[in-house]
C-alpha atoms as a PDB file:
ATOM      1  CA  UNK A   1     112.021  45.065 149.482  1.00  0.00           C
ATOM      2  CA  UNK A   2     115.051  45.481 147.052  1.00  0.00           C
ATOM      3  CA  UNK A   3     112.867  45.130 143.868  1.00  0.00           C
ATOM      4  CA  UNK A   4     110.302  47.205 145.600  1.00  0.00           C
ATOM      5  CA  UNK A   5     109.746  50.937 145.189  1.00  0.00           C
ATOM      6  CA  UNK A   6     110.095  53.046 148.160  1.00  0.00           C
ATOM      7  CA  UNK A   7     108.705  56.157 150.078  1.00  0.00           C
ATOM      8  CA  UNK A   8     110.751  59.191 150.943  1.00  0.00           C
ATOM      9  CA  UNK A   9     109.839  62.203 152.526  1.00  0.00           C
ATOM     10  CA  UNK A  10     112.018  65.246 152.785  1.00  0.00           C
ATOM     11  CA  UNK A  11     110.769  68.109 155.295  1.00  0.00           C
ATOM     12  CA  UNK A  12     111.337  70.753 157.333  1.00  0.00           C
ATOM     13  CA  UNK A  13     112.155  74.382 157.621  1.00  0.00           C
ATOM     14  CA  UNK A  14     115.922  74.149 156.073  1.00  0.00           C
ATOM     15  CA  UNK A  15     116.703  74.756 152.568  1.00  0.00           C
ATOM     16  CA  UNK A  16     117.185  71.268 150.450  1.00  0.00           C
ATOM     17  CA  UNK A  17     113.876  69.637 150.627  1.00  0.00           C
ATOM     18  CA  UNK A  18     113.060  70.023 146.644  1.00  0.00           C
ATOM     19  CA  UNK A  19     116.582  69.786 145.350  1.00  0.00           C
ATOM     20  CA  UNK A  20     117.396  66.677 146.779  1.00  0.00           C
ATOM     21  CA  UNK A  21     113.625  65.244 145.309  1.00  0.00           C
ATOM     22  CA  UNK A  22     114.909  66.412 142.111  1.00  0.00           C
ATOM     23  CA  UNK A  23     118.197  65.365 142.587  1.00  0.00           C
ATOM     24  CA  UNK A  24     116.671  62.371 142.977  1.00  0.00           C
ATOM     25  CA  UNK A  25     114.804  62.212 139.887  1.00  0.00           C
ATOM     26  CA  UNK A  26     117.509  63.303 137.864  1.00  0.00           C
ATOM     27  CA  UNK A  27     119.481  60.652 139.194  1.00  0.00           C
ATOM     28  CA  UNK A  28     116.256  58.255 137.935  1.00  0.00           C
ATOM     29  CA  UNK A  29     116.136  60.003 134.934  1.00  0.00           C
ATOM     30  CA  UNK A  30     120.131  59.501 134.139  1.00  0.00           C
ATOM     31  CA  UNK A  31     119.257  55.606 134.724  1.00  0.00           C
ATOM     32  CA  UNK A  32     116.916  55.176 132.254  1.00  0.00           C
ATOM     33  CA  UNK A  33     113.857  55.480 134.443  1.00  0.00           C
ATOM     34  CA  UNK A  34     110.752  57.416 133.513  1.00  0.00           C
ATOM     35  CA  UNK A  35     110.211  59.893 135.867  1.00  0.00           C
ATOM     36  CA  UNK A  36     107.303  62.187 136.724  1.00  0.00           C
ATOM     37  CA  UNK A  37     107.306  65.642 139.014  1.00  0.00           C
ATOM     38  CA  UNK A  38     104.100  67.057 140.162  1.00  0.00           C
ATOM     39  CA  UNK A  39     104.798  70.752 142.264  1.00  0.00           C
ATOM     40  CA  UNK A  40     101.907  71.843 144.124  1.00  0.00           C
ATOM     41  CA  UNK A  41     101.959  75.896 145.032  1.00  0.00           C
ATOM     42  CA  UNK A  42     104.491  76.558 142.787  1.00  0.00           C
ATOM     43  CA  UNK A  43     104.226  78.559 139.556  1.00  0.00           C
ATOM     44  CA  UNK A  44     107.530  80.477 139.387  1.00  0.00           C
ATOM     45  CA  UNK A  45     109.620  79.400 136.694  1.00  0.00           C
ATOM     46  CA  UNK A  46     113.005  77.815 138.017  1.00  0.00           C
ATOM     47  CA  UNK A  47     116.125  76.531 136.400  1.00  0.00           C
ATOM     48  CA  UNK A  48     115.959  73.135 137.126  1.00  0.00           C
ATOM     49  CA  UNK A  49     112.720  72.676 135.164  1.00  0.00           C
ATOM     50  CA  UNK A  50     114.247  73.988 132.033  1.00  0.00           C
ATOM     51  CA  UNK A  51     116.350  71.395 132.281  1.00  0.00           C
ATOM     52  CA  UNK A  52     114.606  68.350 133.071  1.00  0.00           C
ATOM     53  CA  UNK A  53     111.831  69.310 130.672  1.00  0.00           C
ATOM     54  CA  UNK A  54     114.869  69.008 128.060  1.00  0.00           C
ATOM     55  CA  UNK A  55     114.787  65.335 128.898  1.00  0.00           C
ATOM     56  CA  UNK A  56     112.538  62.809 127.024  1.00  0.00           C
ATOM     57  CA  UNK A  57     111.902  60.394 130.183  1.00  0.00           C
ATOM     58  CA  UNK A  58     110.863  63.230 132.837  1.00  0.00           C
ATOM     59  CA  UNK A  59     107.437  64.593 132.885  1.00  0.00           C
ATOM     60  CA  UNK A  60     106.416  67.655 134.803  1.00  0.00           C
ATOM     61  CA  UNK A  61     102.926  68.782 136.144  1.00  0.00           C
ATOM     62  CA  UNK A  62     102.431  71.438 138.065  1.00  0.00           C
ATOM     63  CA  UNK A  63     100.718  74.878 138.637  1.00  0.00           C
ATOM     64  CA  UNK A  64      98.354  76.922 141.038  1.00  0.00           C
ATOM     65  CA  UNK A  65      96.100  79.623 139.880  1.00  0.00           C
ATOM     66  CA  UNK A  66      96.984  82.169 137.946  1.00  0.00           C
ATOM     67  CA  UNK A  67      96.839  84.965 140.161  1.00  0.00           C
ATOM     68  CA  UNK A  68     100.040  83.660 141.702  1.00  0.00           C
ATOM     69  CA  UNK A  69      99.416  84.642 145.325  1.00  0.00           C
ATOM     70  CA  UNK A  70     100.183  83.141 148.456  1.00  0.00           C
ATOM     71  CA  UNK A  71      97.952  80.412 150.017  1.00  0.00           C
ATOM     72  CA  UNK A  72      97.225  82.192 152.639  1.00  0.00           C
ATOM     73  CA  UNK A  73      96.130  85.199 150.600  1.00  0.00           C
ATOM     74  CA  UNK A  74      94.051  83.665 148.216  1.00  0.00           C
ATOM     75  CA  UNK A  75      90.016  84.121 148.182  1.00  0.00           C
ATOM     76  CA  UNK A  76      87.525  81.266 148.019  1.00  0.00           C
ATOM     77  CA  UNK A  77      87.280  81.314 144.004  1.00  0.00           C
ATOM     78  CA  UNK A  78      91.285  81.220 143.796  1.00  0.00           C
ATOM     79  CA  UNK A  79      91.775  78.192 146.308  1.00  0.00           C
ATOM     80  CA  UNK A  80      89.004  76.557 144.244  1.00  0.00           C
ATOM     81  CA  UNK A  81      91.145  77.644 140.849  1.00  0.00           C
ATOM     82  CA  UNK A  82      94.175  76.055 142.536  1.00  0.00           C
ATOM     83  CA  UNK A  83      92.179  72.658 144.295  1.00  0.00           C
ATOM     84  CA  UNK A  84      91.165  72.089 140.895  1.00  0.00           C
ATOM     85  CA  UNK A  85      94.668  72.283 139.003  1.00  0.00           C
ATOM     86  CA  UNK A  86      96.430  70.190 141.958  1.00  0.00           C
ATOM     87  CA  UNK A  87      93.619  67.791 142.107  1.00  0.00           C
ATOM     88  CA  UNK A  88      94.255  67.788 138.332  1.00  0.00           C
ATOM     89  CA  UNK A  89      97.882  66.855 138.207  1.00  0.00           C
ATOM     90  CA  UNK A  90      98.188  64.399 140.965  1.00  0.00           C
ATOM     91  CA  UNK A  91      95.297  62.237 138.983  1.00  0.00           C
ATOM     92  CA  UNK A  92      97.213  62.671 135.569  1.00  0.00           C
ATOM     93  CA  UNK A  93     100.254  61.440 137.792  1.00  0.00           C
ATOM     94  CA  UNK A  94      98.773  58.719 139.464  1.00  0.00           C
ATOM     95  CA  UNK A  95      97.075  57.253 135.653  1.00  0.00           C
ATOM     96  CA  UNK A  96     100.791  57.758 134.696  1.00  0.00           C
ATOM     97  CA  UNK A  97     102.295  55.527 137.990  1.00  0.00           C
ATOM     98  CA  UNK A  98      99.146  52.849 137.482  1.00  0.00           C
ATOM     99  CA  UNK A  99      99.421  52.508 133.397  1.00  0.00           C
ATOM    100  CA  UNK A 100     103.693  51.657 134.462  1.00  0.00           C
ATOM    101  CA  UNK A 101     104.314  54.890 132.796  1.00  0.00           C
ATOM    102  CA  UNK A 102     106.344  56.255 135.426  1.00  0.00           C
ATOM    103  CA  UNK A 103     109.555  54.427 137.596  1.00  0.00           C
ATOM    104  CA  UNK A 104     109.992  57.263 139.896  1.00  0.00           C
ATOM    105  CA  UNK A 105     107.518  59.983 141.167  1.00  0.00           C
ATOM    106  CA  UNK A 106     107.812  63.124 142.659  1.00  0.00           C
ATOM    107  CA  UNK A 107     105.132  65.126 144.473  1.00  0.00           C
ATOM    108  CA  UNK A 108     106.974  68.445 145.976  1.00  0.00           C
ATOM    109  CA  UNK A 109     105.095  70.420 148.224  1.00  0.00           C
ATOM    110  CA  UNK A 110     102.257  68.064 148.598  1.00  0.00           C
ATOM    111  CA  UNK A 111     102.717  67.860 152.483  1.00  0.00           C
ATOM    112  CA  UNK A 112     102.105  71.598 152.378  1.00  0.00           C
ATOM    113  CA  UNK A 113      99.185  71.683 150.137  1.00  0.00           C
ATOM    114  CA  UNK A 114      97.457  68.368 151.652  1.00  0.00           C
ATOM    115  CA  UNK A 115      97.775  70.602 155.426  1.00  0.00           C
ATOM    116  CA  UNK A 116      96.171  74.059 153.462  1.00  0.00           C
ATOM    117  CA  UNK A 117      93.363  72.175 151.798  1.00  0.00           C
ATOM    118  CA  UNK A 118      94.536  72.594 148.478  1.00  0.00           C
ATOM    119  CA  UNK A 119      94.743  68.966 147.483  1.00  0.00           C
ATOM    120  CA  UNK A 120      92.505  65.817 147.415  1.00  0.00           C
ATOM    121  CA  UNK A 121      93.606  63.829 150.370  1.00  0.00           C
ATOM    122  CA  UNK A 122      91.506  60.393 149.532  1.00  0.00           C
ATOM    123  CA  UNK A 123      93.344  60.653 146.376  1.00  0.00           C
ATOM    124  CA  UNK A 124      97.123  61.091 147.872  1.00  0.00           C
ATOM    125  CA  UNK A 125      95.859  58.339 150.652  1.00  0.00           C
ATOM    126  CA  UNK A 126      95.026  56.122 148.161  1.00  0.00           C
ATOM    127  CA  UNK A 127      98.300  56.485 146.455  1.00  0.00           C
ATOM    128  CA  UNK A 128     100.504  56.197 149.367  1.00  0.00           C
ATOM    129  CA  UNK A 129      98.380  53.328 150.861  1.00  0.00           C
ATOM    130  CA  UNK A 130      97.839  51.871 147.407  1.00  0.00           C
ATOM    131  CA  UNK A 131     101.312  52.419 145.720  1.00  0.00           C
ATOM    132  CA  UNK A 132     102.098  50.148 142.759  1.00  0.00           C
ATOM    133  CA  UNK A 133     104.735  48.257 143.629  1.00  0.00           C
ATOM    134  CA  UNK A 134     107.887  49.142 141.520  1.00  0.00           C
ATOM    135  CA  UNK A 135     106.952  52.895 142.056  1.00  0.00           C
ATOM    136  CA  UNK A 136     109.437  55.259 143.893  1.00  0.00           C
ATOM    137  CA  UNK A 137     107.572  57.570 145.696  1.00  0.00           C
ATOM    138  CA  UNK A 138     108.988  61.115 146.701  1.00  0.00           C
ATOM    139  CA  UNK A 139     107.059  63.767 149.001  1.00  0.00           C
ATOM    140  CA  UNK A 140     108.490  67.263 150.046  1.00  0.00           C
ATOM    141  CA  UNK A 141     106.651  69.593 152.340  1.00  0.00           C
ATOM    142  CA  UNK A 142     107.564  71.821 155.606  1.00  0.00           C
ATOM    143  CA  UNK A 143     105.548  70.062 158.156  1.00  0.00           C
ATOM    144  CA  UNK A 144     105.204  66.242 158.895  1.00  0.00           C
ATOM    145  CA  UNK A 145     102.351  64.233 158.473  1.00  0.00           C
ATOM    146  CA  UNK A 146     102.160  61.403 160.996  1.00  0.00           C
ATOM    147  CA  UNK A 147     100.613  59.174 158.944  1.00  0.00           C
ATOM    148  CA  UNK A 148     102.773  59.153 155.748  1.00  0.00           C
ATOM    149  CA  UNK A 149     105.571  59.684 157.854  1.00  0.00           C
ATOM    150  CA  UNK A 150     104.407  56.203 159.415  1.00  0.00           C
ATOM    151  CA  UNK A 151     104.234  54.340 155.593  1.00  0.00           C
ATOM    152  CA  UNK A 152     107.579  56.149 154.611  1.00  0.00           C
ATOM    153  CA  UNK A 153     110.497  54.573 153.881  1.00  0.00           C
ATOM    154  CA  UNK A 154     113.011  57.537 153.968  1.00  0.00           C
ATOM    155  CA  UNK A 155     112.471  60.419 156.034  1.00  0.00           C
ATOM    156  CA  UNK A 156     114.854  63.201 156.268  1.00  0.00           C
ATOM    157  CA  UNK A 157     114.020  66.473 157.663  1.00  0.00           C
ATOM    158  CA  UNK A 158     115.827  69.447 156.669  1.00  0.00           C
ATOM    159  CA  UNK A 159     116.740  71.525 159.837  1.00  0.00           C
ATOM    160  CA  UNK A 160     117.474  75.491 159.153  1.00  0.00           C
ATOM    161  CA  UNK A 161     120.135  76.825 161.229  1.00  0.00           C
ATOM    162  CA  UNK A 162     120.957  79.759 159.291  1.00  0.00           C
ATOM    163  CA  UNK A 163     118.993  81.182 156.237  1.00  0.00           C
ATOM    164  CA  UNK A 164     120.217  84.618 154.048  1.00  0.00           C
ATOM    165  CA  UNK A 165     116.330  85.623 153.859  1.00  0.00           C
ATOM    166  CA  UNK A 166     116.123  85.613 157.315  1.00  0.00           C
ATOM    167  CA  UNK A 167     118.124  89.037 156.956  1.00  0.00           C
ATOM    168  CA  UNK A 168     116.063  90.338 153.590  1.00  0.00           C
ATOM    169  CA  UNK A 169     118.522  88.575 151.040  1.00  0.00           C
ATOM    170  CA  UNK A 170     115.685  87.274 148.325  1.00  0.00           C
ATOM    171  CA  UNK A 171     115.900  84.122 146.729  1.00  0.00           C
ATOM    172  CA  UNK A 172     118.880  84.275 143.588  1.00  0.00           C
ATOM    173  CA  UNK A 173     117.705  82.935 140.224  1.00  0.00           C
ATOM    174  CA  UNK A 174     120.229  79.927 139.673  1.00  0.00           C
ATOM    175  CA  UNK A 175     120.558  78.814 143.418  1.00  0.00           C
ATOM    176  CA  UNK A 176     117.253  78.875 145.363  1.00  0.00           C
ATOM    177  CA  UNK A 177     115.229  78.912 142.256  1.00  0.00           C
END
């Protein structure tokens, strides 16, 4: 299992769940290993992807449509828009992991986006069930999913005790995004 690539899963409610997956590939990154992040539902630019997209061994997908809405408010034609761009990514991602072009990949927020509908889920099956070997696997998400939690390696869930938007503090450019 050493020379193997493994599974994690970070989820939960708390805070942590995509900073420690890019942590993670940072780490990879820092080693020499090619790394790849897909983020599903998330179009906000953030800090950390300036960064990383500075270095020449990560590679970052991601995107939803453009109307930048919540899931849960989008209409038929947007959910479509945004299938189609997730769908889109995790395939580029998964040509990258089969080809050897990627060491370590990320998919943050895929739990989440598998459980709304917003994301092939033969496709991510097949990856988790079919995962090259060498590949190091990372999935982030709030709510479990038996079934990869089952073919995971790692699972850590990320409990929140406390949280400053609880009490209308919004999130600070720098430290939650």
């Amino acid at each position: 299992m050493a020379d193997n690539g493994l599974i994690h899963v970070y989820y939960g409610a708390g805070k942590g769940k995509t900073s420690a997956a890019l942590g993670l590939a940072l780490r990879a990154s820092g080693s020499g290993k090619r790394t790849a992040i897909v983020q599903f539902l998330k179009d906000i630019a953030s800090g950390e992807l300036v960064q990383l997209g500075l270095l020449p061994n990560v590679t970052v997908l991601r995107g939803k449509d453009p109307s930048r809405m919540f899931a849960f408010n989008m209409d038929d034609e947007a959910r479509a828009a945004t299938r189609r761009i997730h769908d889109e990514n995790l395939s580029r991602a998964l040509n990258l992991a089969r080809d050897g072009g990627c060491d370590v990949l990320v998919l943050d927020e895929a739990l989440d986006a598998l459980e709304l509908g917003l994301l092939d889920s033969d496709m991510f099956s097949e990856l988790l069930r079919d995962k090259p070997a060498p590949l190091e696997l990372v999935i982030t998400g709030h709510r479990p999913i038996d079934w990869v939690i089952e073919l995971a390696d790692y699972v850590t869930e990320m409990v929140k005790h406390k949280h400053p938007y609880d009490c209308g503090v919004s999130g600070r450019r720098g430290i939650e995004f």
